[in-house]
N, C-alpha and C. Protein backbone atom coordinates (compact mmCIF):
# COMPACT_ATOMS: atom_id res chain seq x y z
N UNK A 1 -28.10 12.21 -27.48
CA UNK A 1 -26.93 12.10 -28.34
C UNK A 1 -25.85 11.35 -27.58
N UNK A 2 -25.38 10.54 -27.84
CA UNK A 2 -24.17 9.32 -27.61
C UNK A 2 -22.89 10.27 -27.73
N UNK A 3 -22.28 10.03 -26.76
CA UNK A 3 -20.91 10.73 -27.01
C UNK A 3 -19.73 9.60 -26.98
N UNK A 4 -18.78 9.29 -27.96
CA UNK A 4 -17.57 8.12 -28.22
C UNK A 4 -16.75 8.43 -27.17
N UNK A 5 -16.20 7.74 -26.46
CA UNK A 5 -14.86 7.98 -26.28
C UNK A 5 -13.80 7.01 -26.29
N UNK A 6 -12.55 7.09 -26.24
CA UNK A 6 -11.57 6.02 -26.68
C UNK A 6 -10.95 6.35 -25.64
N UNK A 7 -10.13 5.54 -25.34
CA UNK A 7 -8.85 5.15 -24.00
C UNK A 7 -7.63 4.74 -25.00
N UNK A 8 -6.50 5.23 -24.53
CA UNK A 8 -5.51 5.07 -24.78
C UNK A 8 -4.43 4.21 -24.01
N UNK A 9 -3.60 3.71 -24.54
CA UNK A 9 -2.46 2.73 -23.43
C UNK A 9 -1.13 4.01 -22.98
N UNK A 10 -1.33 5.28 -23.66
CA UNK A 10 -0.97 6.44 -23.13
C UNK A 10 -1.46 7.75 -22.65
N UNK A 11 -1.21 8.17 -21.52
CA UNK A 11 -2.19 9.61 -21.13
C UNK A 11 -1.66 10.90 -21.63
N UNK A 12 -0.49 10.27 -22.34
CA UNK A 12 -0.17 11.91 -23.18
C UNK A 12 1.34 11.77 -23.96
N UNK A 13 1.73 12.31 -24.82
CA UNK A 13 2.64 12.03 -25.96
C UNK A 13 3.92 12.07 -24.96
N UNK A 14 4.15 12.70 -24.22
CA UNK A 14 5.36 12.43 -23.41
C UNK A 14 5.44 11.53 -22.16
N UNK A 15 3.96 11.38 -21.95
CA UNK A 15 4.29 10.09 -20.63
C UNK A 15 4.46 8.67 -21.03
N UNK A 16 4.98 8.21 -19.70
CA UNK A 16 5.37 6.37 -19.88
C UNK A 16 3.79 6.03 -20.33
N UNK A 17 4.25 4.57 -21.05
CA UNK A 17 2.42 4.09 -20.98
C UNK A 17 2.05 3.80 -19.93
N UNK A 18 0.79 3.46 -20.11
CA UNK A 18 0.00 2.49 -18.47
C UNK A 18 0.58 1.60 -19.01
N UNK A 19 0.53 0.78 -17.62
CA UNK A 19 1.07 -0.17 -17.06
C UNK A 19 -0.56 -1.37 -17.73
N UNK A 20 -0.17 -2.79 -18.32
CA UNK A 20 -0.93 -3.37 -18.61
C UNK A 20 -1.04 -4.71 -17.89
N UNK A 21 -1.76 -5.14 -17.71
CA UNK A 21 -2.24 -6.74 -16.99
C UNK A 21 -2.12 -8.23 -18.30
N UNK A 22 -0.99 -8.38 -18.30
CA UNK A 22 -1.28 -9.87 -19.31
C UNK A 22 -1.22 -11.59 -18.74
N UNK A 23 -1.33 -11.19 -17.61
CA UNK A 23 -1.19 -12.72 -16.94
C UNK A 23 -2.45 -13.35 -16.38
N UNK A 24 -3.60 -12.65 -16.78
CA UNK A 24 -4.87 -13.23 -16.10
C UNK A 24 -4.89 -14.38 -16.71
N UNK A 25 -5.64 -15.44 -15.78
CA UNK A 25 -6.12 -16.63 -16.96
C UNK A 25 -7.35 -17.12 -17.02
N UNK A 26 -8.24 -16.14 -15.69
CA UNK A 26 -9.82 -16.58 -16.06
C UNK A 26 -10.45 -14.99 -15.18
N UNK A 27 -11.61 -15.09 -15.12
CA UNK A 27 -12.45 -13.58 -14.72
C UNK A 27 -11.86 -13.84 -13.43
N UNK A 28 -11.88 -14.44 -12.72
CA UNK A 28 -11.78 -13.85 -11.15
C UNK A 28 -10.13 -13.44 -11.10
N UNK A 29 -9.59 -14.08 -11.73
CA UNK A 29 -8.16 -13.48 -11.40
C UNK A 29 -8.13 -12.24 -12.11
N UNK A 30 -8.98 -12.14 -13.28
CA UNK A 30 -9.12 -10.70 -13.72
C UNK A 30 -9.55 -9.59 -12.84
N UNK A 31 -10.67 -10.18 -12.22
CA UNK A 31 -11.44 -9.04 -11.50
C UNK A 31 -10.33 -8.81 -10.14
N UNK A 32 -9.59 -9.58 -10.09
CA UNK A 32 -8.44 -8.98 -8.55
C UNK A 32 -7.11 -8.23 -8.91
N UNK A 33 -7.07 -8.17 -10.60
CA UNK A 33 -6.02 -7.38 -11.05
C UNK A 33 -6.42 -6.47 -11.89
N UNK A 34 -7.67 -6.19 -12.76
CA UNK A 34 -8.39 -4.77 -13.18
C UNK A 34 -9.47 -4.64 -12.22
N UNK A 35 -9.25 -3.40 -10.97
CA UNK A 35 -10.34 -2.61 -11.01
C UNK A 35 -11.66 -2.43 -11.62
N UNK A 36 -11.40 -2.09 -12.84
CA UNK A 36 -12.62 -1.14 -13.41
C UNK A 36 -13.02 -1.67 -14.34
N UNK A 37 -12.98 -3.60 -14.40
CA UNK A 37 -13.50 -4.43 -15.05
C UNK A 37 -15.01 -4.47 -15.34
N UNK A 38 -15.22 -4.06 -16.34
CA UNK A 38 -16.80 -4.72 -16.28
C UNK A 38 -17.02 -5.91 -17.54
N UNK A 39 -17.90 -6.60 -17.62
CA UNK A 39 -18.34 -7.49 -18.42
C UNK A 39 -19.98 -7.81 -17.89
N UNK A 40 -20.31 -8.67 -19.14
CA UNK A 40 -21.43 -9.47 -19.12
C UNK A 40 -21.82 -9.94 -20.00
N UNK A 41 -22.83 -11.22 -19.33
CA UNK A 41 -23.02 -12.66 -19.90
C UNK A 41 -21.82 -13.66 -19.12
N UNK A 42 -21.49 -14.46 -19.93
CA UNK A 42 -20.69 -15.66 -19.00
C UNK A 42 -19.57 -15.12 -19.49
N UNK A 43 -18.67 -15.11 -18.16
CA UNK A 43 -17.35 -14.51 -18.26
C UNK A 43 -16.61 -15.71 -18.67
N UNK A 44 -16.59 -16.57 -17.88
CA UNK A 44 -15.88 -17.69 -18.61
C UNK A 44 -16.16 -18.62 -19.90
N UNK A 45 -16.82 -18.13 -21.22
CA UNK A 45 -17.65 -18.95 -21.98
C UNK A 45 -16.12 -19.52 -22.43
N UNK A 46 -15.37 -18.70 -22.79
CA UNK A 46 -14.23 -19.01 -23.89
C UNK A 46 -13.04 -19.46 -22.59
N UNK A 47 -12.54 -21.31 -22.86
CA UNK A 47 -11.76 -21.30 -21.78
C UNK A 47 -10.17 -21.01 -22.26
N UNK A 48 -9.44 -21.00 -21.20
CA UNK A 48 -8.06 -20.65 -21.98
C UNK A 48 -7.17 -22.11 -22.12
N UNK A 49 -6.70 -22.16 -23.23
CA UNK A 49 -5.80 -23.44 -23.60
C UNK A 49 -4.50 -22.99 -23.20
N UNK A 50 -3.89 -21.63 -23.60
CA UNK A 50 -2.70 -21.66 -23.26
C UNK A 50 -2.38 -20.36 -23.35
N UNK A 51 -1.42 -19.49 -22.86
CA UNK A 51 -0.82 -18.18 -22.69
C UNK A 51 0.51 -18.35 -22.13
N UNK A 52 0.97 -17.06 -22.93
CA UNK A 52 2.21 -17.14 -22.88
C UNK A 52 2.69 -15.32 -23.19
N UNK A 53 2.92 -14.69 -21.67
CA UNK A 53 3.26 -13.29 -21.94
C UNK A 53 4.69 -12.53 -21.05
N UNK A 54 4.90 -12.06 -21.49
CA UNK A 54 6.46 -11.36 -20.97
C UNK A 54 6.06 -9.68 -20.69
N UNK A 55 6.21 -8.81 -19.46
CA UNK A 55 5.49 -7.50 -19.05
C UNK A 55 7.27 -7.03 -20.02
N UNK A 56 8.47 -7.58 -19.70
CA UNK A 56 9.54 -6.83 -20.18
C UNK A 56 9.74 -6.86 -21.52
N UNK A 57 9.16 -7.97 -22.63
CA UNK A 57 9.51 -8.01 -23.68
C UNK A 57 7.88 -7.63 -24.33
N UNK A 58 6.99 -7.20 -23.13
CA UNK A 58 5.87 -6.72 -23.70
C UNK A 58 4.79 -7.46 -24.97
N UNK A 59 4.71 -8.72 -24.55
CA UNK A 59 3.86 -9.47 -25.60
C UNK A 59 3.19 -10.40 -24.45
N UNK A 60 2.35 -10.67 -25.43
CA UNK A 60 0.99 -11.95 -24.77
C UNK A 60 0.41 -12.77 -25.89
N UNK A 61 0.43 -13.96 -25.73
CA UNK A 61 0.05 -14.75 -27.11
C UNK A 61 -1.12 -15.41 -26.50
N UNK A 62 -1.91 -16.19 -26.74
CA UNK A 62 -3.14 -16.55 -25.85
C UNK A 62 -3.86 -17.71 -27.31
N UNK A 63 -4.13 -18.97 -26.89
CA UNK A 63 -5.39 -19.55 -27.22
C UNK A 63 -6.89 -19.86 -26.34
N UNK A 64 -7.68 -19.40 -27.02
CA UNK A 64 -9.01 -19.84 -26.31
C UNK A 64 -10.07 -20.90 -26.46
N UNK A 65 -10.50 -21.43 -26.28
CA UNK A 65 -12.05 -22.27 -26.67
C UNK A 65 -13.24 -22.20 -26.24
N UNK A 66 -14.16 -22.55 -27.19
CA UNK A 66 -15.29 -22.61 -26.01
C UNK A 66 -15.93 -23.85 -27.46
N UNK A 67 -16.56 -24.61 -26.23
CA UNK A 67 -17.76 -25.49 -27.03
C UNK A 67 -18.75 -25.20 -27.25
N UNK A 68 -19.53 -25.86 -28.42
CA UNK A 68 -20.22 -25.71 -28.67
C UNK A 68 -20.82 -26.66 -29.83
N UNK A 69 -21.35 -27.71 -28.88
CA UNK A 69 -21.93 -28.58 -29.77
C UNK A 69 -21.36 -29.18 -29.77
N UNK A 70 -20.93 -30.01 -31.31
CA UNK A 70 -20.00 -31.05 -31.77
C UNK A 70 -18.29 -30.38 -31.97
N UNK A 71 -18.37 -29.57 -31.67
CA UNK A 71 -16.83 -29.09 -31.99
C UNK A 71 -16.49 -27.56 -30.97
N UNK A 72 -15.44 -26.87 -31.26
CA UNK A 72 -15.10 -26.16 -30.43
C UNK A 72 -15.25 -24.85 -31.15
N UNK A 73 -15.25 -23.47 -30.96
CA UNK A 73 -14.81 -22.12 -31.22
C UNK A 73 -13.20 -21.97 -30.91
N UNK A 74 -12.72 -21.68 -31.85
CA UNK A 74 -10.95 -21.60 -31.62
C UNK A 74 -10.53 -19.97 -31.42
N UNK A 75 -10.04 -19.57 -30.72
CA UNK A 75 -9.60 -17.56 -30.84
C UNK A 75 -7.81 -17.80 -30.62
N UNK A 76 -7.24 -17.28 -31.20
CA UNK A 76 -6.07 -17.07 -31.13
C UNK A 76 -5.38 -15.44 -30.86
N UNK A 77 -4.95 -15.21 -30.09
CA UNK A 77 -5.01 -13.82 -29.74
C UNK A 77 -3.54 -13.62 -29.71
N UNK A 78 -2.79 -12.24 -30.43
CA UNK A 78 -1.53 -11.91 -30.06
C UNK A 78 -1.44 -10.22 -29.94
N UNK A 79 -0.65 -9.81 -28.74
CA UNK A 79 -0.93 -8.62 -28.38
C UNK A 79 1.08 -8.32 -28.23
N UNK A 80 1.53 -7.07 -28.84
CA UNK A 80 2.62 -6.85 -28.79
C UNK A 80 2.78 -5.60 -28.84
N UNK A 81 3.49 -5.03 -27.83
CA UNK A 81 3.58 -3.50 -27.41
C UNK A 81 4.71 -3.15 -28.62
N UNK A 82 4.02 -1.92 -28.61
CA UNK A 82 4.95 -0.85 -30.08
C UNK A 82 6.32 -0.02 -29.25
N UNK A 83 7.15 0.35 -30.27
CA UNK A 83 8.18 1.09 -30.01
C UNK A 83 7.62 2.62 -28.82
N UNK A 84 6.57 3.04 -29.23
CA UNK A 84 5.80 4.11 -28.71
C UNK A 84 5.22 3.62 -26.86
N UNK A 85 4.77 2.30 -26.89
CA UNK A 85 3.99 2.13 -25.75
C UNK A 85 3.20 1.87 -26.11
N UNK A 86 2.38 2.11 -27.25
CA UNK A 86 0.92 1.50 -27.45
C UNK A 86 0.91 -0.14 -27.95
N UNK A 87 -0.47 -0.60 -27.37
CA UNK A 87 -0.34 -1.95 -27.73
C UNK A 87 -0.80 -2.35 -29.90
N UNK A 88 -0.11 -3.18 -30.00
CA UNK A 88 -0.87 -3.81 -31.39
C UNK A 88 -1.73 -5.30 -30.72
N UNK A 89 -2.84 -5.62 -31.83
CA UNK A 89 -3.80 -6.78 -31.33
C UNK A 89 -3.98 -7.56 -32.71
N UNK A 90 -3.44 -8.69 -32.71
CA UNK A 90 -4.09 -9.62 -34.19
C UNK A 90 -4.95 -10.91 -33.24
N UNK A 91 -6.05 -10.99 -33.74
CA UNK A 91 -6.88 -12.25 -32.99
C UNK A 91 -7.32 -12.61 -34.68
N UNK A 92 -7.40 -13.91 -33.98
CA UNK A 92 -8.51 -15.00 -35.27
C UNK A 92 -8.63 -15.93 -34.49
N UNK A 93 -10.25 -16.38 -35.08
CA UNK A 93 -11.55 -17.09 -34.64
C UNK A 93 -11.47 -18.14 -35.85
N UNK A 94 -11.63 -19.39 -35.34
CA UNK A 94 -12.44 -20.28 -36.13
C UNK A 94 -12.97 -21.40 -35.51
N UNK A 95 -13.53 -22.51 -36.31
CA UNK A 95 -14.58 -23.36 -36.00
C UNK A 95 -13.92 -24.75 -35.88
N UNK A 96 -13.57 -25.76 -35.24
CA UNK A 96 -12.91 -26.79 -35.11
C UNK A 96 -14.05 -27.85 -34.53
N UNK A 97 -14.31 -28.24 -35.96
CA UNK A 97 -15.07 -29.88 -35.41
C UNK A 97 -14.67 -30.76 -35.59
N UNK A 98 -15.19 -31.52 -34.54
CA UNK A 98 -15.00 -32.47 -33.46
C UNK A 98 -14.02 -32.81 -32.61
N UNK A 99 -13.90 -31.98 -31.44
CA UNK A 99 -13.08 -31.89 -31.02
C UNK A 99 -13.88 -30.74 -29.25
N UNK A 100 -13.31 -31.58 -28.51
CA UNK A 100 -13.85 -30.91 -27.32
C UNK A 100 -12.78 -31.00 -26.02
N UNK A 101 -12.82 -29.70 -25.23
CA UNK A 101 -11.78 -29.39 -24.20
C UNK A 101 -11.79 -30.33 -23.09
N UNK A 102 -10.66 -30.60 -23.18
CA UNK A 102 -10.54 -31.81 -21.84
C UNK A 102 -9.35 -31.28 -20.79
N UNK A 103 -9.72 -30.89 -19.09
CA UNK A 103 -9.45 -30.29 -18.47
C UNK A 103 -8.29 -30.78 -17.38
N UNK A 104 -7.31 -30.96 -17.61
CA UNK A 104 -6.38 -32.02 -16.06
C UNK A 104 -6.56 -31.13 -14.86
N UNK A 105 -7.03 -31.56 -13.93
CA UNK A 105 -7.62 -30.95 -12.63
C UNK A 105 -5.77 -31.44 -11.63
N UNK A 106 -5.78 -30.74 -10.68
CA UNK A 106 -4.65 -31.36 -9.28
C UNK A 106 -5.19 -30.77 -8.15
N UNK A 107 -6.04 -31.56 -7.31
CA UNK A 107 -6.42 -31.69 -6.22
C UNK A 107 -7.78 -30.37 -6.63
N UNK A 108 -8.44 -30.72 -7.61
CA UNK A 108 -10.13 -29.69 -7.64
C UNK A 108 -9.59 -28.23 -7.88
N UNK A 109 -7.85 -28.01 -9.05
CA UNK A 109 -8.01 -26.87 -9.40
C UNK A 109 -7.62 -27.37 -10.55
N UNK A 110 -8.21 -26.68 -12.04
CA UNK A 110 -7.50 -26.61 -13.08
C UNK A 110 -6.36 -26.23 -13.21
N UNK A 111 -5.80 -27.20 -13.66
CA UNK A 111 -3.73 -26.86 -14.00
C UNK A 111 -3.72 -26.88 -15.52
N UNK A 112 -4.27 -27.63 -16.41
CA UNK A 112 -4.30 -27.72 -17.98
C UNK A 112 -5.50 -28.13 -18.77
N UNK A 113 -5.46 -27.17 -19.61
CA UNK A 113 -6.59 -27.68 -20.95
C UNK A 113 -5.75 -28.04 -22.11
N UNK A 114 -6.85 -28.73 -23.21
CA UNK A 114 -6.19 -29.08 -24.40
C UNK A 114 -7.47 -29.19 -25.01
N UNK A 115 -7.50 -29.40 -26.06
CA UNK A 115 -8.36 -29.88 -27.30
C UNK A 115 -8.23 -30.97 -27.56
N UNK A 116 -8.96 -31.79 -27.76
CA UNK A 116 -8.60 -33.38 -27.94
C UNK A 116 -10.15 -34.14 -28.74
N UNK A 117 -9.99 -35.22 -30.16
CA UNK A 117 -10.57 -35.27 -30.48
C UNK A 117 -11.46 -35.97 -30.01
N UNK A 118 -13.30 -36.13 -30.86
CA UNK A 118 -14.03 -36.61 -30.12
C UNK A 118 -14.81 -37.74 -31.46
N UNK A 119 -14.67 -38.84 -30.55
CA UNK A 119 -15.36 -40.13 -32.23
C UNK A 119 -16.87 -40.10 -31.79
């Protein structure tokens, strides 16, 4: 028998929330700021185009991509902490063809992505 359990962004109706991580921008910087990260399959499938989060005004806005094929997977992610401490999450996914991520490197590190079309 499977037992559920859920996690909360609070450990109890009168404590502060946890404390949340919104500045990662790929797995390894994840894995050096959550602990108790797990995943699997390719951590990096979906790359990040752009983020944009504030820990004091408690929001994180985020675009993602990943290719595939002739066009891209689009995720748009927005995460905004409630009056309470708990987080809210609106994401949407869609399909953008023709069009593939093109990466500006400075000195062999990624500094920017974009989407940019492809003839």
């Amino acid at each position: 028998k499977l037992k559920a359990e859920t996690k909360s962004t609070k450990s109890a109706k009168s404590a502060k929330p946890l404390g949340k991580t919104l500045n990662n921008t790929d797995i390894k910087g994840a894995r050096k700021q959550v602990s108790d990260i797990e995943t699997f399959g390719d951590d990096d499938a979906f790359k990040l185009i752009l983020k944009a989060s504030s820990k004091s005004e408690g929001f994180m806005k985020s675009t993602k991509a990943m290719s595939v094929g002739k066009g891209c997977i689009v995720q748009v992610t927005t995460q905004q902490r409630n009056p309470d401490g708990s987080y809210a999450v609106a994401e949407a996914v869609t399909y953008v063809p023709g069009v593939s991520i093109r990466e500006i490197e400075d000195n062999g590190t990624v500094v920017s992505r974009s989407l940019v079309g492809v003839r």
